[in-house]
N, C-alpha and C. Protein backbone atom coordinates (compact mmCIF):
# COMPACT_ATOMS: atom_id res chain seq x y z
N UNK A 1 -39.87 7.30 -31.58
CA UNK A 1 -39.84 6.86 -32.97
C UNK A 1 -40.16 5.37 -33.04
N UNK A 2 -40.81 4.66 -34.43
CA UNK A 2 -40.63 3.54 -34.25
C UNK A 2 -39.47 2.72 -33.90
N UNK A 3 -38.08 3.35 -34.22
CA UNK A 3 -37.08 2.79 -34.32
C UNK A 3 -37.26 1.84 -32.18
N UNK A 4 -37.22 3.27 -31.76
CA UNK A 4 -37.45 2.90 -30.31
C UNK A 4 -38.05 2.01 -29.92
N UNK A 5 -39.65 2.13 -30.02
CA UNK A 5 -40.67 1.30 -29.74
C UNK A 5 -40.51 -0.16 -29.82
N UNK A 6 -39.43 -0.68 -31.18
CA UNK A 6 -38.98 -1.75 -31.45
C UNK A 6 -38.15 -2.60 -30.45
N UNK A 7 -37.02 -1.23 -30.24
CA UNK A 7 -35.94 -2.11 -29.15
C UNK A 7 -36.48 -1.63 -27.69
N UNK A 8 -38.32 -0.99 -27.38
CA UNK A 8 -38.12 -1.12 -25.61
C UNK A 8 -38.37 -2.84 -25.67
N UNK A 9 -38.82 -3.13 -24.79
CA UNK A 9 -39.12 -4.53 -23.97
C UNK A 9 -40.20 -4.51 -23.85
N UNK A 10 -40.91 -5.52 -23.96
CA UNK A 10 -42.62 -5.89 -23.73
C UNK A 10 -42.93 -5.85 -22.23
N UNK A 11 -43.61 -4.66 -22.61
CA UNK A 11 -44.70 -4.73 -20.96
C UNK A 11 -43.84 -3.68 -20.62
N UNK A 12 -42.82 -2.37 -20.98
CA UNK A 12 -42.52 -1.99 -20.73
C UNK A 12 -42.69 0.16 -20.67
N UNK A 13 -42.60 0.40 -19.87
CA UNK A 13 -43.70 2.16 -20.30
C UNK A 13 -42.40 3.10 -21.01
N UNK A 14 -42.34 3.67 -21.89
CA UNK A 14 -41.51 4.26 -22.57
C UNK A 14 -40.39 5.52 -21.06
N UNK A 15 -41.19 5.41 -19.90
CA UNK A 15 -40.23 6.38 -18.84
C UNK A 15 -39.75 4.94 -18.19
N UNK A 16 -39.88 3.95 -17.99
CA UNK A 16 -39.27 3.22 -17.37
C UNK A 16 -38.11 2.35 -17.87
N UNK A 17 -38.13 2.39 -19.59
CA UNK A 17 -37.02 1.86 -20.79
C UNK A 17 -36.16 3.33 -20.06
N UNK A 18 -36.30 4.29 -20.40
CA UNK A 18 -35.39 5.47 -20.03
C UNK A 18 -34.63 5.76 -18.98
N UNK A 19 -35.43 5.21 -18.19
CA UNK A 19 -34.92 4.75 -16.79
C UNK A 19 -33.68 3.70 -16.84
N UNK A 20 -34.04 2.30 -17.06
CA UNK A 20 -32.92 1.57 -17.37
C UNK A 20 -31.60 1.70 -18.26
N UNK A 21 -31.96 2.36 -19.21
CA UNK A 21 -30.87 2.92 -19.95
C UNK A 21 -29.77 3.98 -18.84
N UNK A 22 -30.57 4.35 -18.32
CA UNK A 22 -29.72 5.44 -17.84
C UNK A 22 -28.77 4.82 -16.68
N UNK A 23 -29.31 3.82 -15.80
CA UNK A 23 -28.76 3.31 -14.57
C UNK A 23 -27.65 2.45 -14.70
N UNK A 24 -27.35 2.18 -16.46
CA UNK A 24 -26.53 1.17 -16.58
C UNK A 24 -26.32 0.27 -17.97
N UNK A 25 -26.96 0.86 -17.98
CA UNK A 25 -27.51 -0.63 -19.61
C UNK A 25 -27.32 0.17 -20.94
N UNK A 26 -26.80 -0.66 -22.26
CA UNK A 26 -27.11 0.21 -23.13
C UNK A 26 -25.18 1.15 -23.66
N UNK A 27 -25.54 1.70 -24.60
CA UNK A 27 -24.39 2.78 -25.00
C UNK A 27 -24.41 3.69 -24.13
N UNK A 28 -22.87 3.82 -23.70
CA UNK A 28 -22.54 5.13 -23.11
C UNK A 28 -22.51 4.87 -21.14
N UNK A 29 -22.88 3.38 -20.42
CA UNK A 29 -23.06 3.27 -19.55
C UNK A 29 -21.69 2.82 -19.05
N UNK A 30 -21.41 2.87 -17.39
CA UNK A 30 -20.13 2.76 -17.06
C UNK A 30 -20.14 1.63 -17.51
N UNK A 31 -18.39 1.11 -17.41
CA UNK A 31 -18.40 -0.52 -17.34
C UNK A 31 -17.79 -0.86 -16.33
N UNK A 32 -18.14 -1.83 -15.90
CA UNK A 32 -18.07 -2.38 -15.12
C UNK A 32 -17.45 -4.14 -15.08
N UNK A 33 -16.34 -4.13 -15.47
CA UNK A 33 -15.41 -5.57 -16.09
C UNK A 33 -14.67 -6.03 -15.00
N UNK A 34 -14.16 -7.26 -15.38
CA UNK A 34 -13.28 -7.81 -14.43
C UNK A 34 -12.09 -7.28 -14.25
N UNK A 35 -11.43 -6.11 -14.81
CA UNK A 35 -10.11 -5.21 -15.18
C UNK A 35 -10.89 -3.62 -14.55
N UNK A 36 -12.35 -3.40 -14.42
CA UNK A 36 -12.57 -2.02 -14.69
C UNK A 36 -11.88 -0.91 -13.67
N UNK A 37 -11.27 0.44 -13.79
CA UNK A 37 -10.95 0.75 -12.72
C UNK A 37 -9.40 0.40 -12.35
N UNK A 38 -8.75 0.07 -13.08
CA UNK A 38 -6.98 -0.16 -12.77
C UNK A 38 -6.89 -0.14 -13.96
N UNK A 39 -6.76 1.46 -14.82
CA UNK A 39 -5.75 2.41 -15.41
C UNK A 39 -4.76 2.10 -15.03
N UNK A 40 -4.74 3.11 -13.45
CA UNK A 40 -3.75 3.59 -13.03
C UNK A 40 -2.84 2.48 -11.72
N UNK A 41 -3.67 1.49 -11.21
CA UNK A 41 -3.31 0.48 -10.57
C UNK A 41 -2.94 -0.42 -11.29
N UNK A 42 -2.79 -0.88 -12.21
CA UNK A 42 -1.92 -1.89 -13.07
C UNK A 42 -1.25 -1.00 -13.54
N UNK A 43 -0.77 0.16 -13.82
CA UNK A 43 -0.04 0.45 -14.72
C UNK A 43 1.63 0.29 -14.30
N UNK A 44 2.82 0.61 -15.19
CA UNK A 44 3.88 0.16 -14.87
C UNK A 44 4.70 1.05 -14.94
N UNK A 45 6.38 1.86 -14.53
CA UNK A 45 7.33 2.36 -14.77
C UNK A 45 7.73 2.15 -15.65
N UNK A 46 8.54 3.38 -16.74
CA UNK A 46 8.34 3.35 -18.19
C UNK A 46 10.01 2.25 -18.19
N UNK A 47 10.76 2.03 -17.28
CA UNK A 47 11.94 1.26 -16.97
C UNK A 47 11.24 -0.34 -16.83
N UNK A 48 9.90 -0.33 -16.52
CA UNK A 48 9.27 -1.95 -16.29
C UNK A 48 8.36 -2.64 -16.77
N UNK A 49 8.50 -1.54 -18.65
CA UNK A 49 7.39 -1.90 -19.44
C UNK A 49 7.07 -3.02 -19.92
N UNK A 50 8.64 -3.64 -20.47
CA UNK A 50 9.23 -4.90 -21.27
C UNK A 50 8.84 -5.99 -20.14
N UNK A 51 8.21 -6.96 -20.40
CA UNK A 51 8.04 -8.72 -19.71
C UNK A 51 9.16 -9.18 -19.52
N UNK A 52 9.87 -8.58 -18.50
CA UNK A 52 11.56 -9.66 -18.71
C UNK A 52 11.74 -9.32 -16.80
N UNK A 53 10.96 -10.39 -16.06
CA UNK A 53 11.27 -10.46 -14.81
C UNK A 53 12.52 -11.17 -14.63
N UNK A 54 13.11 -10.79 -13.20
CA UNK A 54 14.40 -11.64 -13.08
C UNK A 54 14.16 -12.91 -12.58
N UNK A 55 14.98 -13.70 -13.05
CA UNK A 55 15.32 -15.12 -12.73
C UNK A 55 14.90 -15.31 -10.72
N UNK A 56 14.82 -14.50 -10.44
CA UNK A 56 15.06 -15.06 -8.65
C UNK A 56 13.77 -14.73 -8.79
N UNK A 57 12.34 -14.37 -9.91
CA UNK A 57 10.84 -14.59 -9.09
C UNK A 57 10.65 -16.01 -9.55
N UNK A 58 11.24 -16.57 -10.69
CA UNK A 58 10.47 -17.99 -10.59
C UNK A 58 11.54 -18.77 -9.85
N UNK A 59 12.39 -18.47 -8.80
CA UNK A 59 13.57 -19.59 -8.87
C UNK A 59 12.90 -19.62 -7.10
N UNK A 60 12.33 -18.60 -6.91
CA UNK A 60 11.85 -18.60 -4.86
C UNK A 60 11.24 -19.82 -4.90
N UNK A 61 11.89 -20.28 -3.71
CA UNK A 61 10.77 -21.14 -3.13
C UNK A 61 9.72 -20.83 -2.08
N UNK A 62 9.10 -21.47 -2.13
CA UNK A 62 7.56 -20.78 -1.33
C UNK A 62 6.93 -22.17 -0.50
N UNK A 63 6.87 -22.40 0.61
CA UNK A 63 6.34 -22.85 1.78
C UNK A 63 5.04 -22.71 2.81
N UNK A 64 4.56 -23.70 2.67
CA UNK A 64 3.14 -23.53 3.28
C UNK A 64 3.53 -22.54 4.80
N UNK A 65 2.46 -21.76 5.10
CA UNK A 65 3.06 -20.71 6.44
C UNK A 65 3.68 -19.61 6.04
N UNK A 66 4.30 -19.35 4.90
CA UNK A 66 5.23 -18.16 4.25
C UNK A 66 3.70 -16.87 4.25
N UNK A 67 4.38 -15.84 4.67
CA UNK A 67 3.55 -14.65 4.33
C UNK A 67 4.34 -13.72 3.09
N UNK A 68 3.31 -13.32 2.32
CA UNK A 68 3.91 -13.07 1.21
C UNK A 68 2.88 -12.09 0.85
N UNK A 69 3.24 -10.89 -0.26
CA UNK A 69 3.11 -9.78 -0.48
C UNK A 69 1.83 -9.89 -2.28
N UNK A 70 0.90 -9.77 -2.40
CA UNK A 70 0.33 -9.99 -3.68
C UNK A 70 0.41 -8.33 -4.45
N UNK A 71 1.09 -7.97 -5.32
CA UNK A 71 1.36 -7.23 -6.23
C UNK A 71 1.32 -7.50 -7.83
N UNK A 72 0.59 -7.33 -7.95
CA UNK A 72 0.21 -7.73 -9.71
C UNK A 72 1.22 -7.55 -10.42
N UNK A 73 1.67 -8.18 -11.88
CA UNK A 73 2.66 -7.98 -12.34
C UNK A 73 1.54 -8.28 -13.78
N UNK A 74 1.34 -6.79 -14.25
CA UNK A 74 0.48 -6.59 -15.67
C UNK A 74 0.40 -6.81 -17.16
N UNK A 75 2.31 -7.25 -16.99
CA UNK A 75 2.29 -7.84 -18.55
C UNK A 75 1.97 -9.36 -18.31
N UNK A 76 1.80 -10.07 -16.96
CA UNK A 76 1.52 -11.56 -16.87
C UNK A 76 0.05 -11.52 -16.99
N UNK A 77 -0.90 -11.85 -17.92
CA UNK A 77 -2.55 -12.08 -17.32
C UNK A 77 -2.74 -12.91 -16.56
N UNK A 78 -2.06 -14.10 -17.15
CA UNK A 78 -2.08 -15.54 -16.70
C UNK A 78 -2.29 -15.53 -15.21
N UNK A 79 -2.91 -16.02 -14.44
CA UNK A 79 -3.00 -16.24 -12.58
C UNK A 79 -2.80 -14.63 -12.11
N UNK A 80 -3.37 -14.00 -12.35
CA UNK A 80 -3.59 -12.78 -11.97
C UNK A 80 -4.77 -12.85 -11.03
N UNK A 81 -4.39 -12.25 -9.60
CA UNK A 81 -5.68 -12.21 -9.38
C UNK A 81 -6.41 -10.92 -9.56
N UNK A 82 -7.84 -11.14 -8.52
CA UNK A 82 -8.74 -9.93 -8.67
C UNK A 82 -8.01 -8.21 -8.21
N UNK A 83 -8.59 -7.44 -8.94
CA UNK A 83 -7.85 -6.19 -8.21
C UNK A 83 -8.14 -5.91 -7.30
N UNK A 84 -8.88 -6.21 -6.53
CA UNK A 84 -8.84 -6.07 -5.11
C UNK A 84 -7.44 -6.74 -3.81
N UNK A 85 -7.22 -7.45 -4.54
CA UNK A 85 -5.90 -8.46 -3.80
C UNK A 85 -4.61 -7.48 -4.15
N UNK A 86 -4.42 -6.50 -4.85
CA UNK A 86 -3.36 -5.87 -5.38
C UNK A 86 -2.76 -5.15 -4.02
N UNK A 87 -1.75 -5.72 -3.51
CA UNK A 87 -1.19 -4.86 -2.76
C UNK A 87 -1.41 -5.54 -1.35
N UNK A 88 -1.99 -6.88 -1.17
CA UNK A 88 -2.49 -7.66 0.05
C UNK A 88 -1.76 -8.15 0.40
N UNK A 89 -1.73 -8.48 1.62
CA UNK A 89 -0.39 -9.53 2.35
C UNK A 89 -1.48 -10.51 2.80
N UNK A 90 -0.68 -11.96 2.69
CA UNK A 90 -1.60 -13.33 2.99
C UNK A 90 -0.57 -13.86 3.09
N UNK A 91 -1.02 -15.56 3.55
CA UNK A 91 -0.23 -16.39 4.06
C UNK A 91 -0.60 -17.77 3.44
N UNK A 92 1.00 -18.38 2.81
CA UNK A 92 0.55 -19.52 1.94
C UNK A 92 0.08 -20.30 2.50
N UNK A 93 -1.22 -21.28 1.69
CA UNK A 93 -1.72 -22.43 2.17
C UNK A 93 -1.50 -23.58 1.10
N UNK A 94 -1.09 -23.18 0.21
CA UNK A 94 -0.44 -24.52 -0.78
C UNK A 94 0.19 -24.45 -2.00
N UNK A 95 0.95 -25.09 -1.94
CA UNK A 95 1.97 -24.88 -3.40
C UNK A 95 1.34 -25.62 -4.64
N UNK A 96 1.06 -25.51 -5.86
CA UNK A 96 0.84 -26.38 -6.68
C UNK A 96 2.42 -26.06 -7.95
N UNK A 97 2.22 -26.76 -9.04
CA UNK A 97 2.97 -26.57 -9.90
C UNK A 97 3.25 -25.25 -10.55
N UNK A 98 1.73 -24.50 -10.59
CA UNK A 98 2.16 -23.28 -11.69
C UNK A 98 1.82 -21.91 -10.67
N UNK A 99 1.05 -22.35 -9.54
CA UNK A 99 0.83 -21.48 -8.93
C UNK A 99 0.26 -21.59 -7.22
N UNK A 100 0.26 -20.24 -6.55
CA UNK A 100 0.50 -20.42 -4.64
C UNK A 100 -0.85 -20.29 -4.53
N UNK A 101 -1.54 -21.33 -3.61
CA UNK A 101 -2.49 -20.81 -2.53
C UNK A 101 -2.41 -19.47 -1.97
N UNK A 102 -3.15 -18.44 -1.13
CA UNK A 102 -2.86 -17.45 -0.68
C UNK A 102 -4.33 -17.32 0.07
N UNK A 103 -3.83 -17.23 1.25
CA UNK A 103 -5.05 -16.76 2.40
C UNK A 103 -4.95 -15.08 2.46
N UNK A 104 -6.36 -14.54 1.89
CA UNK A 104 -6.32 -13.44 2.38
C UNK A 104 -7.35 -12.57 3.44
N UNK A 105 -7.24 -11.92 4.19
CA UNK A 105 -8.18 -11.57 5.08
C UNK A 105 -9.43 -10.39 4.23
N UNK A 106 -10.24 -10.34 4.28
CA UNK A 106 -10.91 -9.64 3.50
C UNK A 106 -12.24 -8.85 4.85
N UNK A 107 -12.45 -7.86 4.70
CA UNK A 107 -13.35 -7.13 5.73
C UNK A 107 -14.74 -7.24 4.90
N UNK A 108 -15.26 -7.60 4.90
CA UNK A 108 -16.47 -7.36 4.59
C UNK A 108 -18.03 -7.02 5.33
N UNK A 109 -18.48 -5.61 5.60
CA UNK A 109 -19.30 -4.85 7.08
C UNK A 109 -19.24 -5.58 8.15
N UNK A 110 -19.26 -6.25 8.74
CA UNK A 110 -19.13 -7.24 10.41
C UNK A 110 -18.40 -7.86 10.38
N UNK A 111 -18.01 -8.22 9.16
CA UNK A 111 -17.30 -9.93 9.28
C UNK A 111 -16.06 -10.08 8.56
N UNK A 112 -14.95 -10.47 8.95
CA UNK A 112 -13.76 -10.81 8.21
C UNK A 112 -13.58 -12.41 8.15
N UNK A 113 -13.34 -12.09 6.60
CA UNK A 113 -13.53 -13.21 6.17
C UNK A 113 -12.51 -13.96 5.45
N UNK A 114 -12.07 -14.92 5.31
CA UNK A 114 -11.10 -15.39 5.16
C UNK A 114 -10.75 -16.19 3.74
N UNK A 115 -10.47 -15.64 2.46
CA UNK A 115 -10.49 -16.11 1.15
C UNK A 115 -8.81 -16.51 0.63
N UNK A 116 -9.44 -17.59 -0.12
CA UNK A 116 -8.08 -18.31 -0.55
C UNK A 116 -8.08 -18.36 -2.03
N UNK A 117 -7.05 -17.86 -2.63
CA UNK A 117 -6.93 -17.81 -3.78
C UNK A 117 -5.75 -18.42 -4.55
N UNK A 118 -5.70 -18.63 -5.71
CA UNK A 118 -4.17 -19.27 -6.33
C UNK A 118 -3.96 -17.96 -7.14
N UNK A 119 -2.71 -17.55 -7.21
CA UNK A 119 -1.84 -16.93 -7.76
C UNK A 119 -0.76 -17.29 -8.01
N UNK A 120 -0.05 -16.90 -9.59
CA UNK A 120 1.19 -17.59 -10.53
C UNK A 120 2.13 -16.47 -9.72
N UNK A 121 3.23 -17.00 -9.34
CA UNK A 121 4.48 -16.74 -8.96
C UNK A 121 5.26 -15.22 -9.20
N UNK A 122 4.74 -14.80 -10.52
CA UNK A 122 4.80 -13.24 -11.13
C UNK A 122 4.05 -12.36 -9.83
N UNK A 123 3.13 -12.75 -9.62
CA UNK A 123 2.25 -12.26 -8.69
C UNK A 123 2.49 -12.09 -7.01
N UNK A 124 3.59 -12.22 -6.74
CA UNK A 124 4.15 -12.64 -5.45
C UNK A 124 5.76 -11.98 -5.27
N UNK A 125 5.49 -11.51 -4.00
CA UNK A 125 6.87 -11.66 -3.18
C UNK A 125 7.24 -11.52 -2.14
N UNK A 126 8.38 -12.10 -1.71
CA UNK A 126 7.67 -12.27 -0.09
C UNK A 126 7.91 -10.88 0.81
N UNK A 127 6.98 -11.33 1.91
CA UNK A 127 6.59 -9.71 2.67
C UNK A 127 7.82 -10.00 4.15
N UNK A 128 7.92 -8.41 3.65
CA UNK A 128 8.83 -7.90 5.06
C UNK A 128 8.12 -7.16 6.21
N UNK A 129 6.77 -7.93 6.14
CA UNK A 129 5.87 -7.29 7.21
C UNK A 129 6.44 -7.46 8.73
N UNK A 130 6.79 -9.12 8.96
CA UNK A 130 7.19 -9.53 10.41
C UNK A 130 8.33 -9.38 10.42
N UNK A 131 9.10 -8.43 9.52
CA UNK A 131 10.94 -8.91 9.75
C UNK A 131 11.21 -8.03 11.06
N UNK A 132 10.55 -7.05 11.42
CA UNK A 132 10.74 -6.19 12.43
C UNK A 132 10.48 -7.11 13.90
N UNK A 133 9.32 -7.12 13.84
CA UNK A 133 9.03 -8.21 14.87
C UNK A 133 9.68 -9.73 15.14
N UNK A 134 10.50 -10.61 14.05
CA UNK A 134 11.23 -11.26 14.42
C UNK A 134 12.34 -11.04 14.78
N UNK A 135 12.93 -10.01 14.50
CA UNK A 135 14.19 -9.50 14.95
C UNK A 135 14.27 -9.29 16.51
N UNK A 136 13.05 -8.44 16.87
CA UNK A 136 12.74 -7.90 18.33
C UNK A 136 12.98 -9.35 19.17
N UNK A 137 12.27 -10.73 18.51
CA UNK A 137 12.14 -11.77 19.28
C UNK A 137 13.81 -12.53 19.43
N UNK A 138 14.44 -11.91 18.47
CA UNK A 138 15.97 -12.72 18.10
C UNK A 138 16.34 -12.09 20.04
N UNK A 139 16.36 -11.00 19.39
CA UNK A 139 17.42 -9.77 20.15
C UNK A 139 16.60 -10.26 21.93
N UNK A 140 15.53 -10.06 21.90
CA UNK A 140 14.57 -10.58 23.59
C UNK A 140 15.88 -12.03 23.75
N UNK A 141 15.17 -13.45 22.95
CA UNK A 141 15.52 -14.01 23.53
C UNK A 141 17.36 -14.19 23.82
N UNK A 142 17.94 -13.41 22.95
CA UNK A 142 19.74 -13.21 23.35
C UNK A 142 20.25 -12.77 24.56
N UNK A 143 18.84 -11.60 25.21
CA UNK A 143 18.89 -10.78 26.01
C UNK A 143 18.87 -11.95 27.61
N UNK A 144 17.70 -12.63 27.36
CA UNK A 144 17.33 -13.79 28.24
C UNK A 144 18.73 -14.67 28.47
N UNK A 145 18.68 -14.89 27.31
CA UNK A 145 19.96 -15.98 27.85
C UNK A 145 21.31 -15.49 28.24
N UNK A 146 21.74 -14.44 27.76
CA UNK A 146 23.04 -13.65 28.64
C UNK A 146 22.77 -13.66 30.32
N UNK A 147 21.39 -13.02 30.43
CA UNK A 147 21.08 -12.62 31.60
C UNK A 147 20.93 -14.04 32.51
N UNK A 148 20.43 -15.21 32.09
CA UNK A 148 20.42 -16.45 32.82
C UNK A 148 21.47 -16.62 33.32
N UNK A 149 22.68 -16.79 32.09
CA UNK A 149 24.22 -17.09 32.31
C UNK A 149 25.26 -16.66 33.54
N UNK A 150 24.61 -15.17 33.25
CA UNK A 150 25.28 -14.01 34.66
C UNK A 150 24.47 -13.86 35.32
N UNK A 151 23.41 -14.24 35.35
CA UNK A 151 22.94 -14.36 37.31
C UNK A 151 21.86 -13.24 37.47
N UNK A 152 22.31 -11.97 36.40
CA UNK A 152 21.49 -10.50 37.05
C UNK A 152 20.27 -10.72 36.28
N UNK A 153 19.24 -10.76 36.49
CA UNK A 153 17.81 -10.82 35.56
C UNK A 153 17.90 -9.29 34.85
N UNK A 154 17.23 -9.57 33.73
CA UNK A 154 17.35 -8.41 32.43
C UNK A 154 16.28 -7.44 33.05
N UNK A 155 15.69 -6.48 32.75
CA UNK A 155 14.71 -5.26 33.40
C UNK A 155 13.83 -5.48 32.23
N UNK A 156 12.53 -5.35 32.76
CA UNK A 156 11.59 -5.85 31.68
C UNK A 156 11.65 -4.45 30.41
N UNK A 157 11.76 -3.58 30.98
CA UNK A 157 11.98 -2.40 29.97
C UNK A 157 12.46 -2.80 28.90
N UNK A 158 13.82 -3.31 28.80
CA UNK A 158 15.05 -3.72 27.72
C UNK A 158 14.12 -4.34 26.61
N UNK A 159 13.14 -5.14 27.15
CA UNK A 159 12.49 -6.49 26.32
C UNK A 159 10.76 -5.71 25.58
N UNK A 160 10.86 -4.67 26.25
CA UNK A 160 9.42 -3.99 25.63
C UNK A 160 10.05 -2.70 24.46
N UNK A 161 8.96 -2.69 23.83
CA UNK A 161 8.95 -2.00 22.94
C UNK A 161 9.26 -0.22 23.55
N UNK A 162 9.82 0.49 23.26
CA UNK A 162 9.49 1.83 23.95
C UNK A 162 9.96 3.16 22.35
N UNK A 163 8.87 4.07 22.80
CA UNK A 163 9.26 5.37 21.59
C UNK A 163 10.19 5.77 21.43
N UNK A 164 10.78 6.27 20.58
CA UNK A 164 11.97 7.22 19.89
C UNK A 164 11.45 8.35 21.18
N UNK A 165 12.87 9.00 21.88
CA UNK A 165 12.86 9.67 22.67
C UNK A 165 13.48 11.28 21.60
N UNK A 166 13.39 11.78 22.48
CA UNK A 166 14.18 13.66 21.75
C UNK A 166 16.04 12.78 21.05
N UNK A 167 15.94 13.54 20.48
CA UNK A 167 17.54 14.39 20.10
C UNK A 167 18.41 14.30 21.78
N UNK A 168 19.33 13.94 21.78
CA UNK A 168 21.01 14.39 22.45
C UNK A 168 21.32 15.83 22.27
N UNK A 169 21.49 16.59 23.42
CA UNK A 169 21.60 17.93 23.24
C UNK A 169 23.35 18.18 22.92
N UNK A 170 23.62 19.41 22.19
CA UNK A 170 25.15 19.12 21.86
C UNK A 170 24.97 21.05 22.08
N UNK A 171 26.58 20.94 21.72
CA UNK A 171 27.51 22.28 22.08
C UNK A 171 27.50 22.36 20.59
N UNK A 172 26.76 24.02 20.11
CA UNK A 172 26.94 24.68 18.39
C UNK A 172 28.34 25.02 18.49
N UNK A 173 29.08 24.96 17.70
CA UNK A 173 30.15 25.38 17.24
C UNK A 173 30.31 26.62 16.99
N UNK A 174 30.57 28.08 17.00
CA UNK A 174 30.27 29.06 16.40
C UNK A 174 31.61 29.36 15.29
N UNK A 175 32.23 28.53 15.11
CA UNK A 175 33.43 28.89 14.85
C UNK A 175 32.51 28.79 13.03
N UNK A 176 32.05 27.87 13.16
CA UNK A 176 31.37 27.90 11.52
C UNK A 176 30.11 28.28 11.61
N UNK A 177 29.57 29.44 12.12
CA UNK A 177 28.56 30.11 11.41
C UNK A 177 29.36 31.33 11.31
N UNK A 178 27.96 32.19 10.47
CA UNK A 178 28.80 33.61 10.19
C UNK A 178 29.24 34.52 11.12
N UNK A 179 30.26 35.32 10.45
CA UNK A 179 30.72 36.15 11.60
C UNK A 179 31.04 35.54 13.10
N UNK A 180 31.09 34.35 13.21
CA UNK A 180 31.72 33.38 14.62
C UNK A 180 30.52 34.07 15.61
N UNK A 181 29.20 34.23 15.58
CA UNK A 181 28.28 34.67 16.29
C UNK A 181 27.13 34.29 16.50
N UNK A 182 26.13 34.55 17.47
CA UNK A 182 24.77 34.08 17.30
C UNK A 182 23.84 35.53 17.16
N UNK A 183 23.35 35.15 15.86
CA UNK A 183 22.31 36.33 15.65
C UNK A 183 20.97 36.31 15.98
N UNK A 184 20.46 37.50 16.35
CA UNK A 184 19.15 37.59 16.73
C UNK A 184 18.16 38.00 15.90
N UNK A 185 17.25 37.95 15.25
CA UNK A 185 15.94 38.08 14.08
C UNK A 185 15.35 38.71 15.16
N UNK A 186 14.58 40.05 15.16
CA UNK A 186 13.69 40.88 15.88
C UNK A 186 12.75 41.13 14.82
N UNK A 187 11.39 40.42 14.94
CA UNK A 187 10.59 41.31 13.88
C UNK A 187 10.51 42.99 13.73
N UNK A 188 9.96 43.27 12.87
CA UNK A 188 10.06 44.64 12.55
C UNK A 188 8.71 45.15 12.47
N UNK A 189 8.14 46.33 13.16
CA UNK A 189 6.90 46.67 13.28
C UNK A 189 6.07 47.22 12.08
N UNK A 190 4.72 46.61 11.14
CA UNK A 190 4.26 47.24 10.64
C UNK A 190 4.07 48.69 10.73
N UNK A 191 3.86 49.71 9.92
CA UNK A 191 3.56 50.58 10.11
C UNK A 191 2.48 51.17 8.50
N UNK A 192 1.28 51.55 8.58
CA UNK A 192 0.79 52.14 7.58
C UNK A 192 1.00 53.20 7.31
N UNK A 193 1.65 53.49 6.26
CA UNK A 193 1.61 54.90 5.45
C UNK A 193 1.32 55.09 4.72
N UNK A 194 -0.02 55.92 4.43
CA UNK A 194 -0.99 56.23 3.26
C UNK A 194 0.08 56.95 1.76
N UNK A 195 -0.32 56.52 0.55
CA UNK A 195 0.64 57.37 -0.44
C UNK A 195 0.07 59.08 -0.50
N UNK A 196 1.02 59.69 -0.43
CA UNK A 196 0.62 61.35 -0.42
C UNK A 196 0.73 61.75 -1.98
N UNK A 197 0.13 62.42 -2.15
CA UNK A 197 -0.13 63.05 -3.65
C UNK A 197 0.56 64.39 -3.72
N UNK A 198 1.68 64.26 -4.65
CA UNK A 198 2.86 65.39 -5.13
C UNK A 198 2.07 66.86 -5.18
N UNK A 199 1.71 68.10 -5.15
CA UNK A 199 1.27 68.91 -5.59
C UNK A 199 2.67 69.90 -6.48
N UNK A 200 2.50 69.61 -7.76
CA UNK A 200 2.82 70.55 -8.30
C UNK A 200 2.69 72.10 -8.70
């Protein structure tokens, strides 16, 4: 229609306007925004709808070296970062007034790469990623120094990590199951039997 002809583009062939429309451009094409795609990743518990964080997220203090947890908090826009950071653990690199530095590791095909971002305080809390592993180092070096004290060196075993082994085998009680007994389940053998037809 003329209407068309008006809005293609100069120098342009009426299959190749059709083309662009379709790949992106135009009514009806995805979008693609700085929010697009977190519905359901920003969204909140119908208990955590209301903006009323507690007093202990702005009262933390935060220290260059701190590893800390980035979780969006959706009624704040303000220092929000990108949705990609939602759910990242990084490590502070500077405090300012309204908001944290944050080193985050980012993969990108060969190369990890190392991006720093500021995020407002809503946006943060700190991570219990290493609490396991500092503990292990508490408990090693307690182990060390008992063992210096008394003379016997510790067994390197004690100080390494090792798997969850089986269950402790124990004595069943029979007194509390049924009938004070142990029962046996025997499957029971299929058998086909065709239905026979009554003759009256």
């Amino acid at each position: 229609s003329a209407a068309e002809e008006a809005r293609r583009p100069a120098g342009a062939s009426r299959l190749q306007h059709r083309t662009t429309l379709a790949m992106g451009k135009g009514m009806g094409a995805r979008s693609r925004g700085y929010r697009s795609c977190t519905r359901d990743l920003f969204s909140k518990k119908p208990r955590d709808k209301n903006y009323n964080p507690p007093l202990s997220t702005f009262l933390r203090t935060y220290k260059v070296g701190d590893t800390v947890d980035i979780v969006c908090n959706s009624a704040q826009q303000k220092g929000m970062p990108y949705k990609f950071y939602h759910g990242r653990t990084g490590t502070v690199w500077n405090v300012t007034r309204r908001g944290i530095g944050v080193e985050v590791n980012k993969v990108h095909r060969q190369r990890q790469l190392v991006k720093r971002i500021h995020v407002r305080v809503e946006h943060l809390r700190p991570s219990n990623s290493k609490a396991g592993h500092l503990a292990r180092v508490k408990s090693n070096e307690e182990k060390k120094k008992a063992a210096k004290e008394s003379g016997v060196p510790c067994a390197t075993s004690e100080l390494k990590r090792s798997p969850k082994g089986p269950r402790d085998g124990f004595t069943l009680d029979l007194g509390k199951t049924f009938e004070t007994k142990v029962h046996t389940l025997t499957p029971v053998p299929y058998v086909f039997k065709p239905l026979s037809k009554s003759i009256a």
